[in-house]
N, C-alpha and C. Protein backbone atom coordinates (compact mmCIF):
# COMPACT_ATOMS: atom_id res chain seq x y z
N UNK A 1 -41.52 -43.85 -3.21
CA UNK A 1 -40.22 -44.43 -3.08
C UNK A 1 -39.14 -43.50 -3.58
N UNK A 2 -37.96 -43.99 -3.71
CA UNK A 2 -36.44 -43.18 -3.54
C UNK A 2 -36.76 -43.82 -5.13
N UNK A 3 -35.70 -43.01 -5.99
CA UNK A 3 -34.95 -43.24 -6.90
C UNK A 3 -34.28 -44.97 -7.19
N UNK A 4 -33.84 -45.60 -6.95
CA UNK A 4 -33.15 -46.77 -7.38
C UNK A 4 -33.52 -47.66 -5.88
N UNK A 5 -34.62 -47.32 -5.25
CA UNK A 5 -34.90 -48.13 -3.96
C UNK A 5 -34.30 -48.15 -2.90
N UNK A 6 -34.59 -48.50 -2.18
CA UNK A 6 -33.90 -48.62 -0.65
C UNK A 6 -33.44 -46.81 0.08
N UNK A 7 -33.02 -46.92 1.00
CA UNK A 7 -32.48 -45.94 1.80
C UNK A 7 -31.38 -45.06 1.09
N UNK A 8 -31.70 -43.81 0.56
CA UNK A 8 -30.37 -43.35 -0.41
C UNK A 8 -29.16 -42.69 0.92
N UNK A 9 -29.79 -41.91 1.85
CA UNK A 9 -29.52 -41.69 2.58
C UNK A 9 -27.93 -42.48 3.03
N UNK A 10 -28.80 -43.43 3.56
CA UNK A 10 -27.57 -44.80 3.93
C UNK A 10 -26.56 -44.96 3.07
N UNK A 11 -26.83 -45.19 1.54
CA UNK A 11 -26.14 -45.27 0.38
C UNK A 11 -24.83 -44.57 0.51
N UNK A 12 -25.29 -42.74 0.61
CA UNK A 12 -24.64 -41.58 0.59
C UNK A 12 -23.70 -41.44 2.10
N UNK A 13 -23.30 -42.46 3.23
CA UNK A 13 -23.20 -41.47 3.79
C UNK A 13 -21.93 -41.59 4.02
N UNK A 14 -21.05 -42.02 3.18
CA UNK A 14 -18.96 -42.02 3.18
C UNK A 14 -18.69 -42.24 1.60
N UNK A 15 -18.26 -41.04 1.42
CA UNK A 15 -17.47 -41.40 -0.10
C UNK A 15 -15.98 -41.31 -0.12
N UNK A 16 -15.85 -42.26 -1.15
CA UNK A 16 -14.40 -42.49 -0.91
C UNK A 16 -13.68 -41.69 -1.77
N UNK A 17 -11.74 -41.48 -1.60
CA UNK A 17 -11.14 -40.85 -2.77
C UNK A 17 -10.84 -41.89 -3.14
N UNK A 18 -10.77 -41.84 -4.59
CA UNK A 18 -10.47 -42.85 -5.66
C UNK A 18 -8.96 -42.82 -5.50
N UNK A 19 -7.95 -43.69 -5.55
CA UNK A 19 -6.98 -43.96 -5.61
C UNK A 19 -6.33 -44.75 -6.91
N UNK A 20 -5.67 -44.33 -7.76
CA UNK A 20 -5.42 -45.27 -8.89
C UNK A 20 -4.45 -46.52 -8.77
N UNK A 21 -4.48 -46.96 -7.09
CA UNK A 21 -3.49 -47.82 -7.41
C UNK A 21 -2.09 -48.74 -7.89
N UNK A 22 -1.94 -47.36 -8.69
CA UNK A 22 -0.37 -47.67 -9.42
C UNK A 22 0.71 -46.75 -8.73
N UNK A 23 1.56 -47.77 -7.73
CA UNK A 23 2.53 -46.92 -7.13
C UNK A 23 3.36 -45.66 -7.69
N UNK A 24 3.42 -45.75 -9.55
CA UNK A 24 4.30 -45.07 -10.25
C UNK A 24 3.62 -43.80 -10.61
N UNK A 25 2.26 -43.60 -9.94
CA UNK A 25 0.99 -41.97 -10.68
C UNK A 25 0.84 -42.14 -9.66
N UNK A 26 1.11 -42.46 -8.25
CA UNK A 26 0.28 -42.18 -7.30
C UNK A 26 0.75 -42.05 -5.92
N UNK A 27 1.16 -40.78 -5.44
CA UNK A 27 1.86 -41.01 -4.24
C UNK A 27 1.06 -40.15 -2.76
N UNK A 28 0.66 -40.13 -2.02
CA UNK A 28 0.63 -39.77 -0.56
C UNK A 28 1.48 -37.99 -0.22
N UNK A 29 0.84 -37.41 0.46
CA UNK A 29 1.98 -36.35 0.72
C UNK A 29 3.35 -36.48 1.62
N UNK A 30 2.95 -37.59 2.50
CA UNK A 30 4.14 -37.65 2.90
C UNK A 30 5.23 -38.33 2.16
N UNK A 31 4.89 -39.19 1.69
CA UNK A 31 5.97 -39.84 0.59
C UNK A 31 6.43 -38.77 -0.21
N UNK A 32 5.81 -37.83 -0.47
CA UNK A 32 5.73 -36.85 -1.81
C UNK A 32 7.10 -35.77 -1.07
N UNK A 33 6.95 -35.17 0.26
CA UNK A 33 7.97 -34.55 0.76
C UNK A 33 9.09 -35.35 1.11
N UNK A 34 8.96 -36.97 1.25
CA UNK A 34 10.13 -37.67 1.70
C UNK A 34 10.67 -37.47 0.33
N UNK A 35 10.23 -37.83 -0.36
CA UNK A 35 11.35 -37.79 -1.86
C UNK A 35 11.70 -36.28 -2.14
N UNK A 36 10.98 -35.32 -1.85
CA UNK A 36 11.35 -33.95 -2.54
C UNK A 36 13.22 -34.08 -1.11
N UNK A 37 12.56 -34.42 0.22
CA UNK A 37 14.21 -34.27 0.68
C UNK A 37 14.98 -34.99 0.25
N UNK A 38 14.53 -36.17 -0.28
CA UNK A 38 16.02 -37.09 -0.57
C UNK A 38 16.52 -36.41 -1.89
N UNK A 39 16.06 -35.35 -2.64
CA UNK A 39 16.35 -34.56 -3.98
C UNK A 39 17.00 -33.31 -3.54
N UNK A 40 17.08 -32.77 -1.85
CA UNK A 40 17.94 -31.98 -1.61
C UNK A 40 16.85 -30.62 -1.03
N UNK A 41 15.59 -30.70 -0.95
CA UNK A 41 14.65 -29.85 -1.21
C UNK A 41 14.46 -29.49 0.55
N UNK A 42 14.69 -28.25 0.76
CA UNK A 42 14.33 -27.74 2.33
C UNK A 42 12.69 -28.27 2.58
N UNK A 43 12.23 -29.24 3.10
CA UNK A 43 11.14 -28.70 3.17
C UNK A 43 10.41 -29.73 4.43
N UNK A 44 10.07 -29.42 4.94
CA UNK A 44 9.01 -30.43 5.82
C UNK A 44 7.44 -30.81 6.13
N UNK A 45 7.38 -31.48 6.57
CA UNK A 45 6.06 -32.19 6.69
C UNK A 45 4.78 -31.11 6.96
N UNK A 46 3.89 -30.45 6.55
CA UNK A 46 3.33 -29.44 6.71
C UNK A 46 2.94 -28.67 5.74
N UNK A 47 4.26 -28.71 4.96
CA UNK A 47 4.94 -27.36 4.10
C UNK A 47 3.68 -27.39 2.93
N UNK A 48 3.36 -26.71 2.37
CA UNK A 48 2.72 -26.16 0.97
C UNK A 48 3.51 -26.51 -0.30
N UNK A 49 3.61 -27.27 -1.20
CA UNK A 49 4.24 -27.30 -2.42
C UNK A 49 4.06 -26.07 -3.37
N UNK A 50 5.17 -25.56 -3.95
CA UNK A 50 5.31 -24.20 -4.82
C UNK A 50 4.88 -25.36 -6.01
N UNK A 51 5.42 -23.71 -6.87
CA UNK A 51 6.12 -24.57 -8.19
C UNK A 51 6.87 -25.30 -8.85
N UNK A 52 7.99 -24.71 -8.00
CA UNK A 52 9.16 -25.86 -8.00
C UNK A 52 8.92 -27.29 -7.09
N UNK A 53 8.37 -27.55 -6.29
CA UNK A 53 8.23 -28.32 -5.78
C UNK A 53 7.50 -29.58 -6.70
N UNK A 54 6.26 -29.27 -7.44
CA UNK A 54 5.76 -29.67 -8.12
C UNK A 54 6.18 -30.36 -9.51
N UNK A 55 6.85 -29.50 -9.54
CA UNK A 55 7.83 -29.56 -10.83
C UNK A 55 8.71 -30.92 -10.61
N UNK A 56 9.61 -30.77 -9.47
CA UNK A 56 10.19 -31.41 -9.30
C UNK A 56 9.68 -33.07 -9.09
N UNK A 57 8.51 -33.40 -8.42
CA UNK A 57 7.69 -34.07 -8.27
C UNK A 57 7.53 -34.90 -9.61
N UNK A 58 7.00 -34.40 -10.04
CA UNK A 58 6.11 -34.63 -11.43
C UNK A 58 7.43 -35.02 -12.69
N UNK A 59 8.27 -34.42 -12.58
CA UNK A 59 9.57 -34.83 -13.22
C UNK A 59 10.14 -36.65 -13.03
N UNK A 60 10.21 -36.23 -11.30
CA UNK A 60 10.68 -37.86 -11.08
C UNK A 60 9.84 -39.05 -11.59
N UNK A 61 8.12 -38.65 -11.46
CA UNK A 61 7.32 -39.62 -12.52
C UNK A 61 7.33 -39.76 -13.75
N UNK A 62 7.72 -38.75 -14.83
CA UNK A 62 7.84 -38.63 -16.07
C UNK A 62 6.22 -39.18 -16.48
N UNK A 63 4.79 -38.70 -15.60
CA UNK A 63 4.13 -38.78 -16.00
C UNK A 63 2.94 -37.68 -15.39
N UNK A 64 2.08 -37.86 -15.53
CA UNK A 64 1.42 -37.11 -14.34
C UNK A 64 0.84 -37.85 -12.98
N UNK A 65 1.46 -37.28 -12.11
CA UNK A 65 1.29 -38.07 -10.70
C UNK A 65 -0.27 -37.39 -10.00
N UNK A 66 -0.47 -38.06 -9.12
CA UNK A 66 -1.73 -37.76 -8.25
C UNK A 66 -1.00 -37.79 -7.15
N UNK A 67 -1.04 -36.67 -6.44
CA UNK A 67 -0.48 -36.47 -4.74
C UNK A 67 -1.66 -36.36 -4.13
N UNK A 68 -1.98 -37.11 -2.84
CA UNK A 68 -3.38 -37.29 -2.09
C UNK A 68 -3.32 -37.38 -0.92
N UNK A 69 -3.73 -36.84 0.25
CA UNK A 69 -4.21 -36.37 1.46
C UNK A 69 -3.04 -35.69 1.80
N UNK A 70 -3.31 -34.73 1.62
CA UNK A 70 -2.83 -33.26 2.33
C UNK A 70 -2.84 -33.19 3.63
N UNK A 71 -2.02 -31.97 4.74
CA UNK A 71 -2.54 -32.18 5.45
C UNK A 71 -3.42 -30.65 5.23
N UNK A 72 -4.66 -31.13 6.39
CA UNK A 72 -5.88 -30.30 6.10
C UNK A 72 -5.40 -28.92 6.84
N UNK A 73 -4.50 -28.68 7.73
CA UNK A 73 -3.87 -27.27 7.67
C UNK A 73 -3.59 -26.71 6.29
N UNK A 74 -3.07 -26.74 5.72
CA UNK A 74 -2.73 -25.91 4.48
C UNK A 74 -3.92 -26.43 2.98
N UNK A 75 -5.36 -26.99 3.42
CA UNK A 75 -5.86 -26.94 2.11
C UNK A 75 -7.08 -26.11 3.05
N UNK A 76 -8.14 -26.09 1.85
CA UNK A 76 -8.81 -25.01 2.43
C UNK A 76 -10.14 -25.43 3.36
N UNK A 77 -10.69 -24.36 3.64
CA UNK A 77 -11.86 -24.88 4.96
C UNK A 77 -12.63 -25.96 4.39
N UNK A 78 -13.40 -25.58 3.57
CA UNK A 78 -13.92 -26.93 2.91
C UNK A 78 -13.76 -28.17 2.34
N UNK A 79 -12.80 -28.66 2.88
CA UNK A 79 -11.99 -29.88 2.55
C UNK A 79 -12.23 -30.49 3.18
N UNK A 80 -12.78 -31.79 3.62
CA UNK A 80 -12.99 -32.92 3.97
C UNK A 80 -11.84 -33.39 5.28
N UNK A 81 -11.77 -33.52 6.52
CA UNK A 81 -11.06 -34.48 6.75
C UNK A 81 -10.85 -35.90 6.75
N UNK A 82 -9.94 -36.88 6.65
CA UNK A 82 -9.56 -37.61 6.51
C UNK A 82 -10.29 -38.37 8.06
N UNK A 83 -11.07 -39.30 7.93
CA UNK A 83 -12.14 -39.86 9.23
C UNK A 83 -11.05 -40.83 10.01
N UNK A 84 -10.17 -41.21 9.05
CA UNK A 84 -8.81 -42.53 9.75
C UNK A 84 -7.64 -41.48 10.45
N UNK A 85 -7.96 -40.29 10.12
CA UNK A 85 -6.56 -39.21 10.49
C UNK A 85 -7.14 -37.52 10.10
N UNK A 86 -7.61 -37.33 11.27
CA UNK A 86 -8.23 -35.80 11.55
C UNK A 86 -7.30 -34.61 10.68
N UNK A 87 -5.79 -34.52 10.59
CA UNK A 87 -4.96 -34.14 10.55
C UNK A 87 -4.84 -34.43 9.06
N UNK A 88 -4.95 -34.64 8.16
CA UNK A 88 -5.29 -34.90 7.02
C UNK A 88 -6.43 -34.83 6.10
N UNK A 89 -6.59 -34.06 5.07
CA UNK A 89 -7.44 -33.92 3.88
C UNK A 89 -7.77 -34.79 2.72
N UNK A 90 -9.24 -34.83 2.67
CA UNK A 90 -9.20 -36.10 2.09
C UNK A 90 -9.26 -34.90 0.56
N UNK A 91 -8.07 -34.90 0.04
CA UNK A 91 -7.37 -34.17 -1.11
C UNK A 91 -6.77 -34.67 -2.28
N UNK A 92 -7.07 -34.23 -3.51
CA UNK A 92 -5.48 -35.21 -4.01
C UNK A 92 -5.69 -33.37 -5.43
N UNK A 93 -4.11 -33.69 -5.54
CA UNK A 93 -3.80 -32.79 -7.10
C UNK A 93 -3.24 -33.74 -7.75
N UNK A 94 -3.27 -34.10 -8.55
CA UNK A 94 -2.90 -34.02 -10.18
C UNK A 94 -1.79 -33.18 -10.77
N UNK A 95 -0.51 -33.19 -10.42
CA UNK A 95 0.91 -32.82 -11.06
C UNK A 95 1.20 -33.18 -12.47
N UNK A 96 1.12 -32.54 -13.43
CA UNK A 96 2.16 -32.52 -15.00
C UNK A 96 3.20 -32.55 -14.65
N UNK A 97 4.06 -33.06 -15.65
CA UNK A 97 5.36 -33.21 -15.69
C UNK A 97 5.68 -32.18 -16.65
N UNK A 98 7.02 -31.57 -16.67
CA UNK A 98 7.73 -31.09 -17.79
C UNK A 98 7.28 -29.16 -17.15
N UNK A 99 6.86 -29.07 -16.21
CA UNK A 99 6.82 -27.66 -15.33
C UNK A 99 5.75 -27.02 -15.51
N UNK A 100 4.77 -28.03 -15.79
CA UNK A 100 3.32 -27.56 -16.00
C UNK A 100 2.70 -27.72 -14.13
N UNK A 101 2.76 -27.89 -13.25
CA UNK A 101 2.32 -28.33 -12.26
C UNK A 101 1.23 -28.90 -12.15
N UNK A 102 0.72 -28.26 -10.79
CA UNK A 102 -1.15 -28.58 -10.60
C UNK A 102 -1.80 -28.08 -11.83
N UNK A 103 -2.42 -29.53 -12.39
CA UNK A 103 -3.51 -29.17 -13.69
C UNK A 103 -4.91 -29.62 -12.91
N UNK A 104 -4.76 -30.07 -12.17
CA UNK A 104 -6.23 -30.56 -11.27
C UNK A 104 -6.25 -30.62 -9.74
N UNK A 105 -6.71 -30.22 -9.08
CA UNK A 105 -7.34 -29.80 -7.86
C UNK A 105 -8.22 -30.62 -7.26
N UNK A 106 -8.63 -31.53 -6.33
CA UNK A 106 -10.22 -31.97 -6.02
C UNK A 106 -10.05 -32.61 -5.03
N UNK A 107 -10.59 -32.64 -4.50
CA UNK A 107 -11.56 -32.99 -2.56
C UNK A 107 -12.81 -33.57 -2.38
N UNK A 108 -12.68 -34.40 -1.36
CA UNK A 108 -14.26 -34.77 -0.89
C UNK A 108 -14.27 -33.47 -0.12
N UNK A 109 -15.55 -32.71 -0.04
CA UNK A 109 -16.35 -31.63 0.35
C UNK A 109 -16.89 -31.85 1.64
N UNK A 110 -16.50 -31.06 2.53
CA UNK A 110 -17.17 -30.76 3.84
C UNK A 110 -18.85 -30.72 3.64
N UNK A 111 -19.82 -31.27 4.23
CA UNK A 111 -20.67 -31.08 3.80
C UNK A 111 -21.56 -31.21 5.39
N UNK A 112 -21.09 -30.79 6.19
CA UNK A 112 -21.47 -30.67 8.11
C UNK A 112 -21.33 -29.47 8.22
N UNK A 113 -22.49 -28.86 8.54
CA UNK A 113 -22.35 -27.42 8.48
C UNK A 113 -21.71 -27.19 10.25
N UNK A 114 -21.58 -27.60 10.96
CA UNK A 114 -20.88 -27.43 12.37
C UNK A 114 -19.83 -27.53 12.13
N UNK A 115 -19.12 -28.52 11.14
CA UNK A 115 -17.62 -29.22 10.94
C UNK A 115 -17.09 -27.80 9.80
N UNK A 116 -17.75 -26.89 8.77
CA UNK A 116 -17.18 -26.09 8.20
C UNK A 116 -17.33 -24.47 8.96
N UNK A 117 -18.47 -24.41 10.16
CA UNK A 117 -18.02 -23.32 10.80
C UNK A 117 -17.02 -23.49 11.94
N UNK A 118 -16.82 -24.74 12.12
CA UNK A 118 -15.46 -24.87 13.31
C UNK A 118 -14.41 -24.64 12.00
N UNK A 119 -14.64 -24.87 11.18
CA UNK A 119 -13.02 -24.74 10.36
C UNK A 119 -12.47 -23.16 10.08
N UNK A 120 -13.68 -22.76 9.64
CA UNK A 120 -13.78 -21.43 9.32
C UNK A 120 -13.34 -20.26 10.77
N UNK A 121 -13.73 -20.86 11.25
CA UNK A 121 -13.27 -19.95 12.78
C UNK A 121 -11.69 -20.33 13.17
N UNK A 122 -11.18 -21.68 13.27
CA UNK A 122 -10.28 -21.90 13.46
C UNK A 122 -9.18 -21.20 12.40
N UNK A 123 -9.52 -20.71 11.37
CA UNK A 123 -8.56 -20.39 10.35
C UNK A 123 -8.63 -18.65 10.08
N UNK A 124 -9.09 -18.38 11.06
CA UNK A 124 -9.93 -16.67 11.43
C UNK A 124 -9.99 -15.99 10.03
N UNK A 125 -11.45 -16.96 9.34
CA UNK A 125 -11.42 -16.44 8.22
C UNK A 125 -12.96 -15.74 8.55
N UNK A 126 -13.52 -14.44 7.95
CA UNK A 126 -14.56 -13.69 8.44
C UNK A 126 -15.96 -14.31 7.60
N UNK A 127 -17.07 -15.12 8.42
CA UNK A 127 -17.74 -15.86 8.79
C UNK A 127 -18.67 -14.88 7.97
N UNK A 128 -18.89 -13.67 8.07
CA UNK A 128 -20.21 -13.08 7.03
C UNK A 128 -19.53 -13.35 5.44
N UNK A 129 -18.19 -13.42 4.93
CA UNK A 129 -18.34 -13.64 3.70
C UNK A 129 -18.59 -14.86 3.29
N UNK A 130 -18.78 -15.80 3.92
CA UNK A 130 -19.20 -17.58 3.32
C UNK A 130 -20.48 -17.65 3.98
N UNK A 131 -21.18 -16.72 4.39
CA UNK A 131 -22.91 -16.72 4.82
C UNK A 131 -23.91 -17.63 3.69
N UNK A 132 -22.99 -17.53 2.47
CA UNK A 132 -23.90 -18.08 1.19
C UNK A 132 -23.21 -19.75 0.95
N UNK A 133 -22.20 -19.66 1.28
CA UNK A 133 -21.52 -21.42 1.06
C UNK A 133 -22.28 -21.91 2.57
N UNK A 134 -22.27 -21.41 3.32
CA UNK A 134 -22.63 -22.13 4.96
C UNK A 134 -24.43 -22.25 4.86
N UNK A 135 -25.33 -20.92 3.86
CA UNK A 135 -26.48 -21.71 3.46
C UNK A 135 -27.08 -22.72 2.93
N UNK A 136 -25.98 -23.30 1.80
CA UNK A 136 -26.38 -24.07 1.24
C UNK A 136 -25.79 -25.35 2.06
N UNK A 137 -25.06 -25.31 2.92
CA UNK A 137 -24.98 -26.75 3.54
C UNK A 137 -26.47 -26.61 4.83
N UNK A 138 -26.70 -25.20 5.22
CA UNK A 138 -27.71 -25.33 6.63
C UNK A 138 -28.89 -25.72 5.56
N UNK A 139 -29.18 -25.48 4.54
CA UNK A 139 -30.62 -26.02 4.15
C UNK A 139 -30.71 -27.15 3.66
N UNK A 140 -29.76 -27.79 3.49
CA UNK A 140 -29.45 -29.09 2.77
C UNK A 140 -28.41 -29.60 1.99
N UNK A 141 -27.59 -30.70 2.19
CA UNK A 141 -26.57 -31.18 1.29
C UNK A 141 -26.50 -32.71 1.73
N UNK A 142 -25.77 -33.23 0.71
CA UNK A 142 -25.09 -34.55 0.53
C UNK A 142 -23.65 -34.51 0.49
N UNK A 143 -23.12 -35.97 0.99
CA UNK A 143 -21.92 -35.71 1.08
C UNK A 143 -21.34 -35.76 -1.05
N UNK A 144 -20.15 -35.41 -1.01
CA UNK A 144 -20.05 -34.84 -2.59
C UNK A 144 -18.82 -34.58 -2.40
N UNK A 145 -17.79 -34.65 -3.50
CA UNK A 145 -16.47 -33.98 -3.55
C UNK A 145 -16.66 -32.79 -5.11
N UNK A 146 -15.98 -32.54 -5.38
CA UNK A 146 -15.59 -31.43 -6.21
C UNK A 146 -14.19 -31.28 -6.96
N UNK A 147 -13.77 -30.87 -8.32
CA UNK A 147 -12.44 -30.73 -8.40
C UNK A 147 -12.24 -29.22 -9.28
N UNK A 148 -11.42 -29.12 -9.58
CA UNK A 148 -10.95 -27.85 -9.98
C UNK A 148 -9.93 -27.67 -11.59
N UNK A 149 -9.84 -27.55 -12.59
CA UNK A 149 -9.11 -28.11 -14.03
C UNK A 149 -7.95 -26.60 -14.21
N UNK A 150 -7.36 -26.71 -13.93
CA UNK A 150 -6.28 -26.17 -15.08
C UNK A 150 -6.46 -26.39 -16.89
N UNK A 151 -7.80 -26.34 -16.78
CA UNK A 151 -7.98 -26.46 -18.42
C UNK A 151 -7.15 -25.93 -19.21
N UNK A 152 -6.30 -24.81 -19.60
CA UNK A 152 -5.37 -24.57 -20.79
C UNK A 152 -4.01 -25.93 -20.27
N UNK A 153 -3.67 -25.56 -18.70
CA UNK A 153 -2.56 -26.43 -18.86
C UNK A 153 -2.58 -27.82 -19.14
N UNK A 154 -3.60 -28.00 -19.28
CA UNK A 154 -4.00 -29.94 -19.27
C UNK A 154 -3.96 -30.13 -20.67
N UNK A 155 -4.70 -29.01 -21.79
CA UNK A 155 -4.37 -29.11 -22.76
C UNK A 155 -3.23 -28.79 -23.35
N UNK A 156 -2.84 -28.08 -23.15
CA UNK A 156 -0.81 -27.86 -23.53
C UNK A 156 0.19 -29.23 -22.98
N UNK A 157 -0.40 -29.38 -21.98
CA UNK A 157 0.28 -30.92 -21.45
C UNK A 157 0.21 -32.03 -22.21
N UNK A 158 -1.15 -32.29 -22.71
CA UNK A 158 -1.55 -33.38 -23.47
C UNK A 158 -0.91 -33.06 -25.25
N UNK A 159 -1.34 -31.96 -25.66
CA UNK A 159 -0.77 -31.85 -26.79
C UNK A 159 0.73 -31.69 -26.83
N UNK A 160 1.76 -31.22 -26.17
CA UNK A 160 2.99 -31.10 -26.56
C UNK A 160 3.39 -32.91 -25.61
N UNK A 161 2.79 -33.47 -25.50
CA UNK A 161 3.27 -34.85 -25.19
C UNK A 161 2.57 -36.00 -26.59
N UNK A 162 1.28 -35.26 -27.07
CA UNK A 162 1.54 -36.32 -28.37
C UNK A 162 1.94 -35.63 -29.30
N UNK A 163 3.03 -34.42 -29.31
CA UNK A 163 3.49 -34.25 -30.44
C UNK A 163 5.07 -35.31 -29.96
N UNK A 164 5.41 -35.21 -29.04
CA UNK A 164 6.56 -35.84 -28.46
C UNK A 164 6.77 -37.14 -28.81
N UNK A 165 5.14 -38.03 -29.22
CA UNK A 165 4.85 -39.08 -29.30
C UNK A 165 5.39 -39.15 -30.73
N UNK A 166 4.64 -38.92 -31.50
CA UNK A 166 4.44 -38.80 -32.84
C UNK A 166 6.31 -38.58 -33.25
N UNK A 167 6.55 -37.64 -32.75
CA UNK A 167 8.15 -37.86 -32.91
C UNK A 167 8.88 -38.84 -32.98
N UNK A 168 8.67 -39.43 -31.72
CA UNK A 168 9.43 -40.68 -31.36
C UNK A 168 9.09 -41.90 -32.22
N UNK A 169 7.67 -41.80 -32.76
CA UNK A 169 7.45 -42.80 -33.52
C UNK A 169 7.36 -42.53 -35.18
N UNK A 170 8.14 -41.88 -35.38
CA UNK A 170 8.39 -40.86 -37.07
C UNK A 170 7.28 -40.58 -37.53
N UNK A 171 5.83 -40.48 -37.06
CA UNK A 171 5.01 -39.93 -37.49
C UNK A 171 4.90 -38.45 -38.25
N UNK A 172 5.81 -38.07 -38.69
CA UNK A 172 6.10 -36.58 -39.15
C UNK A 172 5.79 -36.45 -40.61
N UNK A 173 4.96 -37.26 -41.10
CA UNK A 173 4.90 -37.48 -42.74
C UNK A 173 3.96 -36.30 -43.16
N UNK A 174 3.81 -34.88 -42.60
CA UNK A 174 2.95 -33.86 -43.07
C UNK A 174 1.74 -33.85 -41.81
N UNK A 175 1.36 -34.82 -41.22
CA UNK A 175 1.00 -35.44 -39.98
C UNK A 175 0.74 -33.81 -39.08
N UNK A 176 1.93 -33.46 -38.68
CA UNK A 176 1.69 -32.09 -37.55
C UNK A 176 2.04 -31.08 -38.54
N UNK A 177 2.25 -31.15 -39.40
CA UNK A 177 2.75 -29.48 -40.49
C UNK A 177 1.67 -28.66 -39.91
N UNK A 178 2.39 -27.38 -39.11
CA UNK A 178 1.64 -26.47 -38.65
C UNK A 178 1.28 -26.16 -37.45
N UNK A 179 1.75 -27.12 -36.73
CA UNK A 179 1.42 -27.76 -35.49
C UNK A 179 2.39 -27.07 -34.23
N UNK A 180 2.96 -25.82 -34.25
CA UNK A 180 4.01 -25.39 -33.47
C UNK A 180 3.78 -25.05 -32.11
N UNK A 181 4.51 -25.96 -31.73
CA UNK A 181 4.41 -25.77 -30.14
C UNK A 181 5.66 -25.71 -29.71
N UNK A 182 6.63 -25.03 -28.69
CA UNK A 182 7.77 -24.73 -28.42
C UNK A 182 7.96 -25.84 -27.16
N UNK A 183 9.21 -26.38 -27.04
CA UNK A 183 9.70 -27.22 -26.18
C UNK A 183 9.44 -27.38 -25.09
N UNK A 184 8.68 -27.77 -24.17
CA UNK A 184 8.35 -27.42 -23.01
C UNK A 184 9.76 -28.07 -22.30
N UNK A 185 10.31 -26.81 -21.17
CA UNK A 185 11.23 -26.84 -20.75
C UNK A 185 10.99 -26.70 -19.18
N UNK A 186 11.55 -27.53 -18.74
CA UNK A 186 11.42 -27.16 -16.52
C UNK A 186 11.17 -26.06 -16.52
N UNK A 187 10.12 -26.11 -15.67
CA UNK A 187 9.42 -24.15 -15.31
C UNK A 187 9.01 -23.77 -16.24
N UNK A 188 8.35 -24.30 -17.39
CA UNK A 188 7.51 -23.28 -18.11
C UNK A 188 6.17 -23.77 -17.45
N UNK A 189 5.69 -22.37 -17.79
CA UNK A 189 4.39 -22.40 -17.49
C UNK A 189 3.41 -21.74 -18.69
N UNK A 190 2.28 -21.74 -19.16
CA UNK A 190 1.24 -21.79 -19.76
C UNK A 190 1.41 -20.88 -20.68
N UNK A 191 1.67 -19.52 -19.54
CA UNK A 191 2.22 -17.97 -20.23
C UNK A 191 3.02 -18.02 -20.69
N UNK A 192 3.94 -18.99 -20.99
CA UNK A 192 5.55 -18.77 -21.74
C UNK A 192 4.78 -19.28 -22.98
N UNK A 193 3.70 -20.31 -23.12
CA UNK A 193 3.74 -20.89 -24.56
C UNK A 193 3.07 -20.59 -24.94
């Protein structure tokens, strides 16, 4: 028998992206460029988010937002499409606020080895250097997503927001003595602090 019974197969064969539900951490890409224009921002439906873009994003939440399905032109071959909308990645990043940007990265994973050499060709990317990612789907895989951490920035994010905390709530009684972290200001990034 299988592991936990029945057909795993069957179990495995659509995974979903988790969505958190809360309109205020959680927005769509198109919503995500409708608001960057109503903020004045050149940009259209398609477009790639910079830094500033992000920035800007992640500001209007004053928290960290989740932006989710991309479209699958601009993420990379191995990205999942979206099965309700071809034209879309089943994608999401994870935006900081305060000009830290993308601290997290992650995708449901292509895992059809026909569906990642049509991608790979379509994007005339050269087919002998992913000979070793395209083996491991021809000998076997499950479907699976993956994500990616901005580990220093997630931690600079988190710590200069509970020192912010601790502020606000006069926690300063010897509490952080020692504790110097410089203001995080729009557009800093990792290397400034």
């Amino acid at each position: 028998g299988t592991p936990g019974g029945g057909d795993y197969q069957q179990k495995l064969t659509h995974c979903q992206l988790v969505e958190t539900g809360d309109p205020e951490s959680d927005a769509e890409y198109g919503d995500a460029v409708e608001l960057l224009e109503s903020k004045g921002v050149e940009i259209s439906w398609g477009d790639d988010f910079g830094g500033d873009e992000e920035t800007l994003l992640a500001s209007h939440y004053d928290r960290p937002v989740m932006v989710r399905r991309y479209p699958a032109a601009i993420k990379a071959f191995y990205m999942q499409p979206d099965p309700d909308n071809p034209d879309l990645a089943l994608a999401v990043d994870v935006l900081a606020p305060e000009g830290y940007g993308e601290i997290i990265g992650g995708s449901q994973r292509e895992h059809r080895l026909d569906v990642l050499e049509r991608r790979i060709a379509e994007l005339g990317l050269p087919a002998e250097r992913y000979w070793w990612y395209l083996d491991l789907r021809r000998y076997g895989s499950v479907p699976h997503s993956g994500f990616g951490l901005g580990f220093e920035r997630a931690i600079v994010e988190r710590a200069i927001r509970l020192v912010d905390r601790a502020e606000k709530l006069q926690l300063g009684d010897g509490l952080l003595d020692g504790l110097r972290l410089p203001a995080a200001e729009p557009g800093a990034r990792e290397r400034d602090l």
